[in-house]
C-alpha atoms as a PDB file:
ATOM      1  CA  UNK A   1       0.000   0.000   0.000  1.00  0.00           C
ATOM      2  CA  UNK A   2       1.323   3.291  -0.833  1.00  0.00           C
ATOM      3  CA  UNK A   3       0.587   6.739   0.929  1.00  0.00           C
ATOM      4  CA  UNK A   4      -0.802   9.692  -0.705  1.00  0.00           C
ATOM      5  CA  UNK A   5       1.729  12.173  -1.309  1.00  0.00           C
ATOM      6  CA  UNK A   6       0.077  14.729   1.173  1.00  0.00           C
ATOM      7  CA  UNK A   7      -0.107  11.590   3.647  1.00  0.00           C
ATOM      8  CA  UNK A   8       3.366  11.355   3.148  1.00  0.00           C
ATOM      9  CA  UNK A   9       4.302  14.997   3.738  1.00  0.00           C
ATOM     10  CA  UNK A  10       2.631  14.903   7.189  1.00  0.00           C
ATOM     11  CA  UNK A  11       5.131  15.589  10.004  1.00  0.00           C
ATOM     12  CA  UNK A  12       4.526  13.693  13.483  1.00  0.00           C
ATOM     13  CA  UNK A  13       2.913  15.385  16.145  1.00  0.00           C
ATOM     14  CA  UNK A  14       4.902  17.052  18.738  1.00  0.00           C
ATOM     15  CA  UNK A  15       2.919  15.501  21.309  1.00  0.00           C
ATOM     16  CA  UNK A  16       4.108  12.229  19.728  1.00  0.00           C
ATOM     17  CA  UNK A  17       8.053  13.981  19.078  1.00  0.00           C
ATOM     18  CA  UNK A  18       8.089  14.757  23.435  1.00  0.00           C
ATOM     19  CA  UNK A  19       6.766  11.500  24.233  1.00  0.00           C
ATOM     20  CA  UNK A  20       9.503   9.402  22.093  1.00  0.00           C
ATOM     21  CA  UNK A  21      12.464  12.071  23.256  1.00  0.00           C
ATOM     22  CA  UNK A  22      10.901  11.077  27.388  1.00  0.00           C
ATOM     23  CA  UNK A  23      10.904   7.326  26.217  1.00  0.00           C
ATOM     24  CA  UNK A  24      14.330   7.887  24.825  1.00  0.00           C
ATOM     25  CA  UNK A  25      15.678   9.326  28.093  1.00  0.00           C
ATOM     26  CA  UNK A  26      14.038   6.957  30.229  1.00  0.00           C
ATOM     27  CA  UNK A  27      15.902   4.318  28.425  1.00  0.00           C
ATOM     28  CA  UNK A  28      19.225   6.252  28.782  1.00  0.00           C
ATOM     29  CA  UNK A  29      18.232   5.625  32.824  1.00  0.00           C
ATOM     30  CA  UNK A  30      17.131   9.468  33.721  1.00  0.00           C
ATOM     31  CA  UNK A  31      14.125   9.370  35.769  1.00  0.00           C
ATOM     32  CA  UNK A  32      11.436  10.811  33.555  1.00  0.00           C
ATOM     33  CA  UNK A  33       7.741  10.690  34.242  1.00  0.00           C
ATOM     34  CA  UNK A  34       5.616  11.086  30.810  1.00  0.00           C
ATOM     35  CA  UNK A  35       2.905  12.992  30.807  1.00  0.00           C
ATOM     36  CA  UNK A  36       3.227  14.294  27.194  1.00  0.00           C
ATOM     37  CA  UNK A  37       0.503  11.835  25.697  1.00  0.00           C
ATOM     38  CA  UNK A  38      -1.724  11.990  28.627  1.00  0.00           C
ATOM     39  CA  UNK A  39      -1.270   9.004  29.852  1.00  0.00           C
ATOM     40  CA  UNK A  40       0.930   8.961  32.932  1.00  0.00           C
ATOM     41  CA  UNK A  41       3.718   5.891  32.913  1.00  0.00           C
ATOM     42  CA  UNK A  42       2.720   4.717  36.695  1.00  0.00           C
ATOM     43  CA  UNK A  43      -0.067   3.101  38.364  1.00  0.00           C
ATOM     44  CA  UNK A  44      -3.200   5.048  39.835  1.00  0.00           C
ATOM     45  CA  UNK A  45      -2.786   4.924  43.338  1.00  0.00           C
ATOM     46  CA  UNK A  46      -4.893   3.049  45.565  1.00  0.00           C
ATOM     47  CA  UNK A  47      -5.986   6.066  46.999  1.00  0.00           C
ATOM     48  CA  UNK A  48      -7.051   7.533  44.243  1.00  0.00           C
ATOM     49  CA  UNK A  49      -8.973   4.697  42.991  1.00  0.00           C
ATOM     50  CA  UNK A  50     -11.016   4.456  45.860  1.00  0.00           C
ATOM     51  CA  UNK A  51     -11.609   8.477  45.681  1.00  0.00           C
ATOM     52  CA  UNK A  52     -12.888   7.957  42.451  1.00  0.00           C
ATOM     53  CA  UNK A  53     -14.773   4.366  43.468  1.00  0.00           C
ATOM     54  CA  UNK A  54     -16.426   6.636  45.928  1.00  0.00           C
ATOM     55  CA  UNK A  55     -17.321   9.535  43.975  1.00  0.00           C
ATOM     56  CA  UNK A  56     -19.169   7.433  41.157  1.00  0.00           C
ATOM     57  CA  UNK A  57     -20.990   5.619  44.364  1.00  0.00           C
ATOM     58  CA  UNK A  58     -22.704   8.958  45.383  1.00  0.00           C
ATOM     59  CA  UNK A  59     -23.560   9.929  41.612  1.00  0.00           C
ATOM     60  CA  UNK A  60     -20.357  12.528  41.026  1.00  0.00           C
ATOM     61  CA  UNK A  61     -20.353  11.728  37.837  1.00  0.00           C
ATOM     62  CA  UNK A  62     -21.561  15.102  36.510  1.00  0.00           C
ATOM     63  CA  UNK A  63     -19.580  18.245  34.746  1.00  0.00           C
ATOM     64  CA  UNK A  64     -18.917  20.582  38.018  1.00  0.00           C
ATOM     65  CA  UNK A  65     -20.443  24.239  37.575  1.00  0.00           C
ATOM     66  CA  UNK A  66     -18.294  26.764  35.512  1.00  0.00           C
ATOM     67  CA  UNK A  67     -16.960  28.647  38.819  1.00  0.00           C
ATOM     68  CA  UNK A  68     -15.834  25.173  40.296  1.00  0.00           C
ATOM     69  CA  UNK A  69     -17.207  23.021  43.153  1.00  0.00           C
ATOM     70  CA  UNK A  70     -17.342  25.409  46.417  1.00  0.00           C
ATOM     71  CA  UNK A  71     -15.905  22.024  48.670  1.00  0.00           C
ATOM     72  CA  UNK A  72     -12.981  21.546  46.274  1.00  0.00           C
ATOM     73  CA  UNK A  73     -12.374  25.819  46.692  1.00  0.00           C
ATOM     74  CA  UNK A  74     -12.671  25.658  50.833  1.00  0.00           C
ATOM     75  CA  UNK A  75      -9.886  22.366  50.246  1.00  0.00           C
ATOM     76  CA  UNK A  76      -7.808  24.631  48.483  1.00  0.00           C
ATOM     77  CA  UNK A  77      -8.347  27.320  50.662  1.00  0.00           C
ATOM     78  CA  UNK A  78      -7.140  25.574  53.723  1.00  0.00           C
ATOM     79  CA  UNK A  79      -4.579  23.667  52.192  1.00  0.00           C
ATOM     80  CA  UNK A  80      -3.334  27.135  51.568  1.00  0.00           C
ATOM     81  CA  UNK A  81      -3.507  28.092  55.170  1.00  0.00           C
ATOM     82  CA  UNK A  82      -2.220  24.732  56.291  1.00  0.00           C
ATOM     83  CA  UNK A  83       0.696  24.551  54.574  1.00  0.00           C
ATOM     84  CA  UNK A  84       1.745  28.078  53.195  1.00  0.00           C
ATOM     85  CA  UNK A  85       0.221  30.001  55.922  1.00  0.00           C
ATOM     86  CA  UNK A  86      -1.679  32.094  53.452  1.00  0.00           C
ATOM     87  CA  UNK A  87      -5.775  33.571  53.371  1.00  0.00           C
ATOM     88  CA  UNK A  88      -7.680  33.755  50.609  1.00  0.00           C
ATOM     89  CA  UNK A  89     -10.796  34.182  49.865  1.00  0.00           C
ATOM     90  CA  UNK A  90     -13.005  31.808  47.659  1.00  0.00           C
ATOM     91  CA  UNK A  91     -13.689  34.476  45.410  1.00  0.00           C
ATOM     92  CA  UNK A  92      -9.963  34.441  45.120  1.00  0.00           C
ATOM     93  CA  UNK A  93      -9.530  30.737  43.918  1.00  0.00           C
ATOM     94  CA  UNK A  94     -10.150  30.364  40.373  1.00  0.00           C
END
């Protein structure tokens, strides 16, 4: 089978170009973690899995409202004030 000749001129995607240099590198033995496709190169943690087992239990399976979910801002918000000692208002998290 032979490619069109505009099928042919096509260059790869850089998306595609990052993830083969990362793969490239990890193989050289630098500890690279390759997010350029999307797809991370580790496991989900457990954690996480059960967050998300959890959420689709109580029917969070929705788009969240434009301005963001006001739990997820107050988490933010005190995260802030936990760990950076900093206040800021909801209206303030975007």
């Amino acid at each position: 089978m032979q490619l069109s000749n505009r099928a042919q001129e096509l260059k790869p995607s850089a998306t595609m170009q990052i993830t083969a240099l990362a793969e490239s590198m990890k193989r050289e033995g630098k500890d690279i973690i390759v997010l350029a496709a999307g797809q991370p190169d580790f496991s989900t943690p457990d954690f996480i899995n059960a967050a998300g087992k959890e959420a689709m239990d109580k029917n969070y399976t929705r788009y969240t409202p434009a301005a963001g979910m006001i739990e997820f801002k107050e988490a933010i918000q005190k995260k802030f004030k936990r760990d950076n000692n900093l206040d800021y208002a909801l209206d303030e998290i975007i």
